[in-house]
PDB file of N, CA and C in Angstrom:
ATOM      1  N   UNK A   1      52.103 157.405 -68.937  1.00  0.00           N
ATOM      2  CA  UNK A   1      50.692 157.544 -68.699  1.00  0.00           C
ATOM      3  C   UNK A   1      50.076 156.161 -68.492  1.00  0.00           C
ATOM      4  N   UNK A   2      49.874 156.055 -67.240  1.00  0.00           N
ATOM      5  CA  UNK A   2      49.248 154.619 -66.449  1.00  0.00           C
ATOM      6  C   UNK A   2      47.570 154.368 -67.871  1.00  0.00           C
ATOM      7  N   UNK A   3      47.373 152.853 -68.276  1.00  0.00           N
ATOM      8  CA  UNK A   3      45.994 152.869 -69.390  1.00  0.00           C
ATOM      9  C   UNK A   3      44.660 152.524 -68.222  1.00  0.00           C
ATOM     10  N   UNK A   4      43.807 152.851 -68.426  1.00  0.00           N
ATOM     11  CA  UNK A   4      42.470 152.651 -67.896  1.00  0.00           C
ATOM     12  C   UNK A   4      41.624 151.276 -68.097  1.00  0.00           C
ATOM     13  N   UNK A   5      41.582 150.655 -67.715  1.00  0.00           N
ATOM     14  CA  UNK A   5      40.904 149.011 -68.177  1.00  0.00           C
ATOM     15  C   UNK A   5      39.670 149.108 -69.812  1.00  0.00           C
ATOM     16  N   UNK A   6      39.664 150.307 -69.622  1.00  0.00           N
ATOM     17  CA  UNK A   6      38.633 151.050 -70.803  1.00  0.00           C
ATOM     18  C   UNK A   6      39.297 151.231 -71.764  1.00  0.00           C
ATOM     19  N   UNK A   7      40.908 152.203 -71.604  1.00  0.00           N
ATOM     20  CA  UNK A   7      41.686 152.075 -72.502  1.00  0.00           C
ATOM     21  C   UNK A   7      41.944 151.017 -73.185  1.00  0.00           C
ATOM     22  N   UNK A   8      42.365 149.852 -72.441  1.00  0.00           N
ATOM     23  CA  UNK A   8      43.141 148.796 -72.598  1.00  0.00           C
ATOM     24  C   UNK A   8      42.117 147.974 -73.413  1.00  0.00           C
ATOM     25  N   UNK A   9      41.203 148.225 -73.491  1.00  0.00           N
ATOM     26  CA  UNK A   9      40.344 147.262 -73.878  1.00  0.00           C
ATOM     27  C   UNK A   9      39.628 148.060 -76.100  1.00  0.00           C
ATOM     28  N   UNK A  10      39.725 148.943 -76.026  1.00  0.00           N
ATOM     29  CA  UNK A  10      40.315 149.920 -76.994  1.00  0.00           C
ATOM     30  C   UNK A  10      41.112 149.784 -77.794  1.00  0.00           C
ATOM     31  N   UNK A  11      42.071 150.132 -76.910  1.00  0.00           N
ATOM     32  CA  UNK A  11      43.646 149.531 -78.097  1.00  0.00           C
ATOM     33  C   UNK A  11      43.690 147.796 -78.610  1.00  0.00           C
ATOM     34  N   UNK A  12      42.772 147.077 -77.654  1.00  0.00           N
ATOM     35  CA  UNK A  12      42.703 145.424 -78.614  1.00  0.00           C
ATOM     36  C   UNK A  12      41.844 145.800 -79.644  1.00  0.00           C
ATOM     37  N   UNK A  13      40.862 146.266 -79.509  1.00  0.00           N
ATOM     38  CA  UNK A  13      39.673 146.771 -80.480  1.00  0.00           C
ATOM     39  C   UNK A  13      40.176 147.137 -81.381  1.00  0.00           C
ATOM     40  N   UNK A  14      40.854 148.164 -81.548  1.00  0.00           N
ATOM     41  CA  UNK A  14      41.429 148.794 -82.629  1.00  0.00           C
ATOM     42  C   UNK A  14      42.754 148.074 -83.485  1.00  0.00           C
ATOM     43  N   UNK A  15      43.086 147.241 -82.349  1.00  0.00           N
ATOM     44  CA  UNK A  15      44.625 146.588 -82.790  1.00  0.00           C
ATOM     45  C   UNK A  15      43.676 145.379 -84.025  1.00  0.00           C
ATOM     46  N   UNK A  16      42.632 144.316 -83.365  1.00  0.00           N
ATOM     47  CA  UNK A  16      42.125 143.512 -84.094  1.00  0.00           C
ATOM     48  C   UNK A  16      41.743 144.111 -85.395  1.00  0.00           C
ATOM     49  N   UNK A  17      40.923 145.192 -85.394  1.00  0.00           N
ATOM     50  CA  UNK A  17      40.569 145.464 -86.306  1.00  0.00           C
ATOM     51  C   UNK A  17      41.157 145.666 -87.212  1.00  0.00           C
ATOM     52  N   UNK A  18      42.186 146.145 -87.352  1.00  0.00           N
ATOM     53  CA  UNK A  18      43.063 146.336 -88.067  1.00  0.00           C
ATOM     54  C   UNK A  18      44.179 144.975 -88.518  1.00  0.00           C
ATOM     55  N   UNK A  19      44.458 144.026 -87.164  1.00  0.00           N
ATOM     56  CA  UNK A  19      45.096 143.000 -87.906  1.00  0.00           C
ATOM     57  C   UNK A  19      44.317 142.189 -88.859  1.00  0.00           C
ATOM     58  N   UNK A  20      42.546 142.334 -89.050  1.00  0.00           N
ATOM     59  CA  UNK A  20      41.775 141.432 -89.252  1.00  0.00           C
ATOM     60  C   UNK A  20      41.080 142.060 -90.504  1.00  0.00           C
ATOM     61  N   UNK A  21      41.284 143.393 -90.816  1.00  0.00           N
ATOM     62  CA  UNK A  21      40.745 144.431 -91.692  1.00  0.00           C
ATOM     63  C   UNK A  21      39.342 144.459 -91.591  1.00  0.00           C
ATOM     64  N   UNK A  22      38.381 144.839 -90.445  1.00  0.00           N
ATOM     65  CA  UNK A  22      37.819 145.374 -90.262  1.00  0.00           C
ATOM     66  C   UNK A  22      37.422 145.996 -89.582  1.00  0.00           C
ATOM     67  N   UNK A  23      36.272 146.784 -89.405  1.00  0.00           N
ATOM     68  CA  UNK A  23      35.834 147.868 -88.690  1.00  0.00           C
ATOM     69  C   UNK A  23      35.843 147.236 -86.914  1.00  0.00           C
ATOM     70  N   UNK A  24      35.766 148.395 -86.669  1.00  0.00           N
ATOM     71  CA  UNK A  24      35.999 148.389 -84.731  1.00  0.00           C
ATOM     72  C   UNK A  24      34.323 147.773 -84.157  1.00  0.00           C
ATOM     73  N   UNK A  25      33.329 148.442 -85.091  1.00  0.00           N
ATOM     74  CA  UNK A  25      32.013 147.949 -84.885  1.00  0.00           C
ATOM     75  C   UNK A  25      31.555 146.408 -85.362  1.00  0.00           C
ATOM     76  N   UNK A  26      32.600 145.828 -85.502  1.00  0.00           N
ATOM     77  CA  UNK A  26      32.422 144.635 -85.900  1.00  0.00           C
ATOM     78  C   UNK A  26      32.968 143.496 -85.067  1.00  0.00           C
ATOM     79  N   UNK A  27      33.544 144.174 -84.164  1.00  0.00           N
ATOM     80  CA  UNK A  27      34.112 143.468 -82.653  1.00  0.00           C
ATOM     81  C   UNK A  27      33.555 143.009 -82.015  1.00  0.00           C
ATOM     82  N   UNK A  28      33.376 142.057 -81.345  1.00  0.00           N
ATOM     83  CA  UNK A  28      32.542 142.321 -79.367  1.00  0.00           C
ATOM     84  C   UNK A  28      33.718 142.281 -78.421  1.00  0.00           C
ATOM     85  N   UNK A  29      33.266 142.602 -77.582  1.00  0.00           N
ATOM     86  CA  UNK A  29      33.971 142.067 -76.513  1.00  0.00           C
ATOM     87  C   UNK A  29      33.413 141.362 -75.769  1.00  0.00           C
ATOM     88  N   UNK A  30      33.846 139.947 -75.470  1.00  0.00           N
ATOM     89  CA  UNK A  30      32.951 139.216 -75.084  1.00  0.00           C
ATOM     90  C   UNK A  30      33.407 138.804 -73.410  1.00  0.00           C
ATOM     91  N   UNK A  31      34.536 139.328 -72.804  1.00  0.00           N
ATOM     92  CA  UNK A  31      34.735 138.880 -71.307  1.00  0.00           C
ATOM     93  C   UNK A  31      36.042 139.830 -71.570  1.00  0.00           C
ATOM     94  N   UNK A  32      35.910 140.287 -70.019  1.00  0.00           N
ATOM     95  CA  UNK A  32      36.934 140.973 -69.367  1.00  0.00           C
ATOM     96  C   UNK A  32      37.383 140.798 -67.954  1.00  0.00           C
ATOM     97  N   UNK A  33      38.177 140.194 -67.407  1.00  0.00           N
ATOM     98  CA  UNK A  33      38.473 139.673 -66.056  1.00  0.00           C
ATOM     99  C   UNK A  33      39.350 139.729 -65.683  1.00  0.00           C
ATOM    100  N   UNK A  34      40.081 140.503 -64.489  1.00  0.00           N
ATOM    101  CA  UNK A  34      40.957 140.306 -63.779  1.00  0.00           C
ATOM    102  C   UNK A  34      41.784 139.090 -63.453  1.00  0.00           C
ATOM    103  N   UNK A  35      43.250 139.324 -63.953  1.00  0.00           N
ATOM    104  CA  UNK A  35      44.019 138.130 -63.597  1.00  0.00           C
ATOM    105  C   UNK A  35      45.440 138.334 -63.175  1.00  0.00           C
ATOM    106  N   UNK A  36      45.867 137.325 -62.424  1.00  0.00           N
ATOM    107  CA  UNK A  36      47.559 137.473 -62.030  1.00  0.00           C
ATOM    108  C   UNK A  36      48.122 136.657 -63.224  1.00  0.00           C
ATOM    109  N   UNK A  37      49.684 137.305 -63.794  1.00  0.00           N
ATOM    110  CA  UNK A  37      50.426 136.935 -65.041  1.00  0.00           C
ATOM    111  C   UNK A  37      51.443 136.366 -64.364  1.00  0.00           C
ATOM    112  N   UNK A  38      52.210 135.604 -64.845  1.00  0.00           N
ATOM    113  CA  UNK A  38      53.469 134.956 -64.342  1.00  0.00           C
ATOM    114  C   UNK A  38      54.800 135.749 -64.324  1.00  0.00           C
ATOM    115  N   UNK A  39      54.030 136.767 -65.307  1.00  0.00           N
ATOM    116  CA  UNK A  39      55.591 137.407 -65.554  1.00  0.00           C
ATOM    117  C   UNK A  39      55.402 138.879 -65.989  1.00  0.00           C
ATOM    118  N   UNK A  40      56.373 139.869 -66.485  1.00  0.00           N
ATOM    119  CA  UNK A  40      56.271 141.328 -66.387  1.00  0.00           C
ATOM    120  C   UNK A  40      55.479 141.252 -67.754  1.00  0.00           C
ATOM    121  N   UNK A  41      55.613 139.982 -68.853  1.00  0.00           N
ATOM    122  CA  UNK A  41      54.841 140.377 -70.222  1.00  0.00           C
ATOM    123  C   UNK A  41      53.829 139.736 -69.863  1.00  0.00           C
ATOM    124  N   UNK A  42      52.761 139.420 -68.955  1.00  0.00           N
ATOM    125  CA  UNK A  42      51.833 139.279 -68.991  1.00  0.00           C
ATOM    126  C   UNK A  42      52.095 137.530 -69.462  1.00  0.00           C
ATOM    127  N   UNK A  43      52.482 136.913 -69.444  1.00  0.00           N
ATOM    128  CA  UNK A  43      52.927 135.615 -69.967  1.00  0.00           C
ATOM    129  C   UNK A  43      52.725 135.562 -71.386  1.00  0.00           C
ATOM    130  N   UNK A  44      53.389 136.557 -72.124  1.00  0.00           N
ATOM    131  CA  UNK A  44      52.751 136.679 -73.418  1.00  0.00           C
ATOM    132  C   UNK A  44      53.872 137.533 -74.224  1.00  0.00           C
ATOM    133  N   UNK A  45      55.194 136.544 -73.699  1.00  0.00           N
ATOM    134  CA  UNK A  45      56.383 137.681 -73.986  1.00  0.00           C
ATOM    135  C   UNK A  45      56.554 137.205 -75.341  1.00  0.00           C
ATOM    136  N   UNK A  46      57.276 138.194 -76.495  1.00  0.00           N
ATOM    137  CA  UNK A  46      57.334 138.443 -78.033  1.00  0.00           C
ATOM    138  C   UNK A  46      58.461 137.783 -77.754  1.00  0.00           C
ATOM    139  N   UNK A  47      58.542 137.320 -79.005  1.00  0.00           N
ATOM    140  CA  UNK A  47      60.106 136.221 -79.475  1.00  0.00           C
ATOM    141  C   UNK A  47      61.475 137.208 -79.100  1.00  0.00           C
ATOM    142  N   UNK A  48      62.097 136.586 -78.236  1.00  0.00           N
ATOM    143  CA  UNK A  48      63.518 136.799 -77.967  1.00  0.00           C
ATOM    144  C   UNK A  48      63.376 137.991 -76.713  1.00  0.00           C
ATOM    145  N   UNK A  49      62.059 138.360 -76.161  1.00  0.00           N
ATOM    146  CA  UNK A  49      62.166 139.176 -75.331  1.00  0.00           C
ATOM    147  C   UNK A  49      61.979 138.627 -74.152  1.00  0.00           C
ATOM    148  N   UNK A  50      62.616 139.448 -73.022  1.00  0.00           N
ATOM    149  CA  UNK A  50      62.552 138.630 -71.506  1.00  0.00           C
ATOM    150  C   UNK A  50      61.814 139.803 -70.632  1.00  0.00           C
ATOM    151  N   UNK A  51      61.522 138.934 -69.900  1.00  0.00           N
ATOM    152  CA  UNK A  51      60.879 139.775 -68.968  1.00  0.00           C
ATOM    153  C   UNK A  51      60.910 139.238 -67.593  1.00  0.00           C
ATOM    154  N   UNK A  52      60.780 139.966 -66.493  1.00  0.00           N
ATOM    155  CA  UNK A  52      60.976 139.922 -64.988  1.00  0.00           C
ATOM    156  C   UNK A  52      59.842 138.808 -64.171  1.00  0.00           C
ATOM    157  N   UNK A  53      60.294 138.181 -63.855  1.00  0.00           N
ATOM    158  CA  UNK A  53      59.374 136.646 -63.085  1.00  0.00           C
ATOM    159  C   UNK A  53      58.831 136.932 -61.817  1.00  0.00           C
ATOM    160  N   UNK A  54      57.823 137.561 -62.306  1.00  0.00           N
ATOM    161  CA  UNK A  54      57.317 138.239 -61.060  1.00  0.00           C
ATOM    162  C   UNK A  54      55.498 137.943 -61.478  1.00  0.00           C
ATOM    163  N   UNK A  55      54.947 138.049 -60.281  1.00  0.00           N
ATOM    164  CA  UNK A  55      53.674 137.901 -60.311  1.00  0.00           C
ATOM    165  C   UNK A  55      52.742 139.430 -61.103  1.00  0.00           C
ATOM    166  N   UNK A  56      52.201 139.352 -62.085  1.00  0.00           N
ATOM    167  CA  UNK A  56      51.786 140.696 -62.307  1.00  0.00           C
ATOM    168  C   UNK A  56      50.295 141.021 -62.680  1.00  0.00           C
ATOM    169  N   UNK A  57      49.589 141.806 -62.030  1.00  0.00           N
ATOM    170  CA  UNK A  57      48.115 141.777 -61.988  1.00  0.00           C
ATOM    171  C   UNK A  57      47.674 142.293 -63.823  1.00  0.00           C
ATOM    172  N   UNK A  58      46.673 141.819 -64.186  1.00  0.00           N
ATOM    173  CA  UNK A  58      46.479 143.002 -64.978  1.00  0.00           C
ATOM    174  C   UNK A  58      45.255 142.519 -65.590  1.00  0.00           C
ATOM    175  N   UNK A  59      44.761 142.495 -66.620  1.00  0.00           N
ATOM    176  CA  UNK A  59      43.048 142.135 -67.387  1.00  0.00           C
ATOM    177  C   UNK A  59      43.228 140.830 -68.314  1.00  0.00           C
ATOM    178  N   UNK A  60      42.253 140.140 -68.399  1.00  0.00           N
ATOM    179  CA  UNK A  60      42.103 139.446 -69.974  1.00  0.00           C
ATOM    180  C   UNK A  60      41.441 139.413 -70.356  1.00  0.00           C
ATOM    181  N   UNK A  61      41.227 140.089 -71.411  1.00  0.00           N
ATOM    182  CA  UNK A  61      40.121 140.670 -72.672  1.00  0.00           C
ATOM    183  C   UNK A  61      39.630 139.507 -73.435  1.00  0.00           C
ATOM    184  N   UNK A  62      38.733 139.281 -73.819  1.00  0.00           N
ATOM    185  CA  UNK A  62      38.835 138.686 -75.229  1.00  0.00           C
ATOM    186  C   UNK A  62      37.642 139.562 -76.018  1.00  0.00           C
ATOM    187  N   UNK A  63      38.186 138.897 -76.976  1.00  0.00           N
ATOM    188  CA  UNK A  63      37.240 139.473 -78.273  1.00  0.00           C
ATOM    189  C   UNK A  63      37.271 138.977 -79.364  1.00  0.00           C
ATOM    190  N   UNK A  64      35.673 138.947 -80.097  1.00  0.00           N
ATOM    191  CA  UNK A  64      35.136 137.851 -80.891  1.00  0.00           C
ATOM    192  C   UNK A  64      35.262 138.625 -82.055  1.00  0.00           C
ATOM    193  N   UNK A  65      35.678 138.163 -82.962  1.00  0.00           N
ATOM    194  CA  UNK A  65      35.062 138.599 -84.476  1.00  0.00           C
ATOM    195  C   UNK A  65      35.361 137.756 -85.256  1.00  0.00           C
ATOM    196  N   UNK A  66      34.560 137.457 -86.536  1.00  0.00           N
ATOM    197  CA  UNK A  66      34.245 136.775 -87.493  1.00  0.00           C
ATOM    198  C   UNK A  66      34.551 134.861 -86.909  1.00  0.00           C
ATOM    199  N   UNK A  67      33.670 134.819 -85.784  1.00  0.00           N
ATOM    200  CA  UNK A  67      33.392 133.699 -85.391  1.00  0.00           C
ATOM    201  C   UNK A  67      34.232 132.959 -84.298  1.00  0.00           C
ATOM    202  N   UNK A  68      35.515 133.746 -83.962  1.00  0.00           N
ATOM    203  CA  UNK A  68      36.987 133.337 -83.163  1.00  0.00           C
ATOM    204  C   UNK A  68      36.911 134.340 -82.204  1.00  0.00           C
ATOM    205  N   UNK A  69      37.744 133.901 -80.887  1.00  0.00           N
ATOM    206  CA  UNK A  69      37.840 134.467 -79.888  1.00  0.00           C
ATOM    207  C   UNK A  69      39.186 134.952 -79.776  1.00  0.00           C
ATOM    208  N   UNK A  70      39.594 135.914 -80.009  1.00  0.00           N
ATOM    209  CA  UNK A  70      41.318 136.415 -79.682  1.00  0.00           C
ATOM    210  C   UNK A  70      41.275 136.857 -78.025  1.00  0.00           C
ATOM    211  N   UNK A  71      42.508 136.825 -77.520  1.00  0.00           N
ATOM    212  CA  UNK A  71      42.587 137.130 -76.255  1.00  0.00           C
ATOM    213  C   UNK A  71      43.851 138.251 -76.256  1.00  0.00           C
ATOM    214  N   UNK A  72      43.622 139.202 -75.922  1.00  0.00           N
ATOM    215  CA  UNK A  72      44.498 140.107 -75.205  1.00  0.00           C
ATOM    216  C   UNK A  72      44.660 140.426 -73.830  1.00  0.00           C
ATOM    217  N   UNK A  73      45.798 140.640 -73.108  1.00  0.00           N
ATOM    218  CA  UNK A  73      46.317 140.822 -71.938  1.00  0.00           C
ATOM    219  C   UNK A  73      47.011 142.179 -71.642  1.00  0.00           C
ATOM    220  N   UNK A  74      46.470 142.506 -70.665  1.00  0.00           N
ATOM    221  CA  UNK A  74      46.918 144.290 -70.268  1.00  0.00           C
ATOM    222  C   UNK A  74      46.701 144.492 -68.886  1.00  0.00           C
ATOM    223  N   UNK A  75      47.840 145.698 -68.678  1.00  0.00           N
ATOM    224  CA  UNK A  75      47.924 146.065 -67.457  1.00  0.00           C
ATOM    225  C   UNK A  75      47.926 147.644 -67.518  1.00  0.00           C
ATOM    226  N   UNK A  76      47.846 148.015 -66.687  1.00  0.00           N
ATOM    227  CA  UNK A  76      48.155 150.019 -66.913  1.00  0.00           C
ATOM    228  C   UNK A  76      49.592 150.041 -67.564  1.00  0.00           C
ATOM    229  N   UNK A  77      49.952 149.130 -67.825  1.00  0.00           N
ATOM    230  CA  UNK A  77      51.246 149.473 -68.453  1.00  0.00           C
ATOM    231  C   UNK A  77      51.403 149.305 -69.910  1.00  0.00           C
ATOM    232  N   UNK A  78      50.636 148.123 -70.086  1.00  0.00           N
ATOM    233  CA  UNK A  78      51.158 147.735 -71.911  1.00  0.00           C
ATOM    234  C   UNK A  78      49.465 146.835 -72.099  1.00  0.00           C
ATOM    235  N   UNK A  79      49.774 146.189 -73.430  1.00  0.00           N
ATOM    236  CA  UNK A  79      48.810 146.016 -73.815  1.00  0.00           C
ATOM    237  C   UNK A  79      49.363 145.243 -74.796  1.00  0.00           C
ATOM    238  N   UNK A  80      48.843 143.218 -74.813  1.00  0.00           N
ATOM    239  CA  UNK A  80      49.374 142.457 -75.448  1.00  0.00           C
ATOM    240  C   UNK A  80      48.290 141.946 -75.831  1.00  0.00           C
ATOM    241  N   UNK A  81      48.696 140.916 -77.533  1.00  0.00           N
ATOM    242  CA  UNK A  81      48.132 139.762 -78.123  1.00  0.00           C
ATOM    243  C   UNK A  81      48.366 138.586 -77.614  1.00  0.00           C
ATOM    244  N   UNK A  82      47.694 137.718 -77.359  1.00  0.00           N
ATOM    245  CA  UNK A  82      48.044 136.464 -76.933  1.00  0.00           C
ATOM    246  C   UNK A  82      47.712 135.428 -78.089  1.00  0.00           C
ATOM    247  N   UNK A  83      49.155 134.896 -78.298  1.00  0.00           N
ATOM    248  CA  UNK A  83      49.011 133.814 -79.075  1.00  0.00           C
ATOM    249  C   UNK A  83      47.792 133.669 -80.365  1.00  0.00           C
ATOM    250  N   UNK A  84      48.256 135.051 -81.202  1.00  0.00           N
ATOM    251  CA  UNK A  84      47.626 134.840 -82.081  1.00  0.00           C
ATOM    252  C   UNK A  84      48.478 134.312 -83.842  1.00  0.00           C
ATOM    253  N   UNK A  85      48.156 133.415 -84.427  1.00  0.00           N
ATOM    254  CA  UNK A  85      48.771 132.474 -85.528  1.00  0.00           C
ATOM    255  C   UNK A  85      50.279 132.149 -84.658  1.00  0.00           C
ATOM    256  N   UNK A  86      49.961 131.861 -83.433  1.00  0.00           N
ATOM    257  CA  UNK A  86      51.333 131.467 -82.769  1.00  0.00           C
ATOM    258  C   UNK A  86      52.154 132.040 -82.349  1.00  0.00           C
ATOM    259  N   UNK A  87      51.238 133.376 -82.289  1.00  0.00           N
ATOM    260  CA  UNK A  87      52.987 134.354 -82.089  1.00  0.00           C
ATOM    261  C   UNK A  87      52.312 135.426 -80.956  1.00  0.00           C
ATOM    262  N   UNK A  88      52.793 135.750 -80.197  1.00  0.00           N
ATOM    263  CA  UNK A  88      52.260 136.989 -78.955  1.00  0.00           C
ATOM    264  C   UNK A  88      53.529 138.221 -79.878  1.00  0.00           C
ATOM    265  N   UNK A  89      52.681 139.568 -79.272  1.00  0.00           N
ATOM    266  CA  UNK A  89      52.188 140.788 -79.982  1.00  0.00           C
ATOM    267  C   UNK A  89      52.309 141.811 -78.717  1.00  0.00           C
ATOM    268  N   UNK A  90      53.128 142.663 -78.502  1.00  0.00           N
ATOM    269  CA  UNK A  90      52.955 144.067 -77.928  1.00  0.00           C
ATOM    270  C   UNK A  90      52.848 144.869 -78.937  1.00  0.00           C
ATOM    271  N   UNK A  91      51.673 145.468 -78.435  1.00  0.00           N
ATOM    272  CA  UNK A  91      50.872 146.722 -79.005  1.00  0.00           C
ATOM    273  C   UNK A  91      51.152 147.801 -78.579  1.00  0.00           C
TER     274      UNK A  91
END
């Protein structure tokens, strides 16, 4: 099931909230923009995983809470953390 840029933007919502322990209404979203990725993980591949070197379209989210900007990366396909405490995150 291909995600909706609406979706995708959802599942960070809900993912933060939860890595951050709080509520979803305590989010913003503060920018959402179309971008090309370097690679099939969105350039945001998880430790020891590979992925295909290919150009790949997909969103970059961010979103603010408790004063910090996290960034997530998504495509109709998946839906990643970027470099958060150093470490990228499929959700």
């Amino acid at each position: 099931m291909a995600l909706s840029k609406e979706e995708a933007i959802q599942k960070g919502r809900q993912d933060l909230a939860q890595r951050l322990g709080l509520r979803e209404s305590d989010i913003e979203t503060q920018a959402v923009e179309t971008a090309d990725f370097p690679d099939t993980a969105l350039g945001a591949s998880a430790e020891d995983e590979m992925s295909g070197q290919m150009i790949t379209p997909g969103w970059r989210i961010r979103l603010r809470a408790n004063g910090q900007t996290f960034e997530y990366r998504a495509n109709q396909h998946q839906v990643r953390l970027h470099n958060f405490k150093g470490t990228n995150y499929r959700i």
